[in-house]
Protein backbone atom coordinates (compact mmCIF):
# COMPACT_ATOMS: atom_id res chain seq x y z
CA UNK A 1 100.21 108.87 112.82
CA UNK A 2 98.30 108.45 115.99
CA UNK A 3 96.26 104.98 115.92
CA UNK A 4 92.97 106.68 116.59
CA UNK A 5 93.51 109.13 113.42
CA UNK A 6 94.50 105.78 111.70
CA UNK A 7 91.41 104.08 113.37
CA UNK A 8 89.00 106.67 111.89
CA UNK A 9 90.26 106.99 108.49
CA UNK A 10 89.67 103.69 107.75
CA UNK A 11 86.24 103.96 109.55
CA UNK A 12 85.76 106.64 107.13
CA UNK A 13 86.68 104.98 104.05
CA UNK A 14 84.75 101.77 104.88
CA UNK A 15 81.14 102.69 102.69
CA UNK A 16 83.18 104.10 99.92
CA UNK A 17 85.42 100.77 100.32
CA UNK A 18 81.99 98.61 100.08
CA UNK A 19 80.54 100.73 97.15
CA UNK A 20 83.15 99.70 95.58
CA UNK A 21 83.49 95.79 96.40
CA UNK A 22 79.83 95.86 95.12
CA UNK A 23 80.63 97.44 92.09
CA UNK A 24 83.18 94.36 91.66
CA UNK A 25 86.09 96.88 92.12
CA UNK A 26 87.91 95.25 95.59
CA UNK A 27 91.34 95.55 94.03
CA UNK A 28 91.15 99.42 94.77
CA UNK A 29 90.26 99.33 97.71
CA UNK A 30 92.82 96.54 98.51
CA UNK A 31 95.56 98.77 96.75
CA UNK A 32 94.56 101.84 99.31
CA UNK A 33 94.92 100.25 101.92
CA UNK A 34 97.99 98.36 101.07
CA UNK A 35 99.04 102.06 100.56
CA UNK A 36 98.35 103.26 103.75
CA UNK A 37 99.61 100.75 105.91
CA UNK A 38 103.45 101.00 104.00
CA UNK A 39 102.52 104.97 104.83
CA UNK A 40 102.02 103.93 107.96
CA UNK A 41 104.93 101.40 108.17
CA UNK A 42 107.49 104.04 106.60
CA UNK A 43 106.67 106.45 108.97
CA UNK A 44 107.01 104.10 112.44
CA UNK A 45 110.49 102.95 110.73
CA UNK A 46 111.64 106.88 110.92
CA UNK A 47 111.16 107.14 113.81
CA UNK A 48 113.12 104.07 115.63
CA UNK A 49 116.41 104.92 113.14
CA UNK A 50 116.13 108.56 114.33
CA UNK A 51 115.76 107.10 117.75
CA UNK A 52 118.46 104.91 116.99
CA UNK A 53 120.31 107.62 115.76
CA UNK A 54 120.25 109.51 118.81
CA UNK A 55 120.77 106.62 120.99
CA UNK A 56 124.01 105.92 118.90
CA UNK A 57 125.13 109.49 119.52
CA UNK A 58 124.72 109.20 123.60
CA UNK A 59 126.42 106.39 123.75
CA UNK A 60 129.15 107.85 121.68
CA UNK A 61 129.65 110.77 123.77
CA UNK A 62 129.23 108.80 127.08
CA UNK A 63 132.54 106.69 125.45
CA UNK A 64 134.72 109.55 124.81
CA UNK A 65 133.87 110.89 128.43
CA UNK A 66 134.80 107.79 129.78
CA UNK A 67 138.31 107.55 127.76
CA UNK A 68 139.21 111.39 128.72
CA UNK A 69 138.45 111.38 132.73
């Protein structure tokens, strides 16, 4: 997720987020987010193992070109 979609999601959420602090309801709010930033978390981690990943595969194919010429 792109930091400015991130950025205005959470700008969205804010009045609902105080409604609900004022209500003396912050653990939702709190849980939400906590939500949304493992979201966010999981998603980054995908992406460096599948970068990884390929990485791995270059460098396993740039070996085996090296042991056959």
């Amino acid at each position: 997720m792109k930091f400015i979609y991130a950025v205005i999601i959470i700008a969205v959420l804010a009045w609902p987020f105080n409604y609900l602090y004022q209500m003396q309801l912050g653990s939702i709010p709190f849980l939400l987010l906590a939500l949304f930033f493992i979201f966010m978390t999981v998603r980054q981690i995908k992406k460096v193992k599948a970068q990884k990943g390929v990485n791995k595969d270059q460098a396993k194919r740039e070996k085996i070109k090296r042991n056959k010429g």
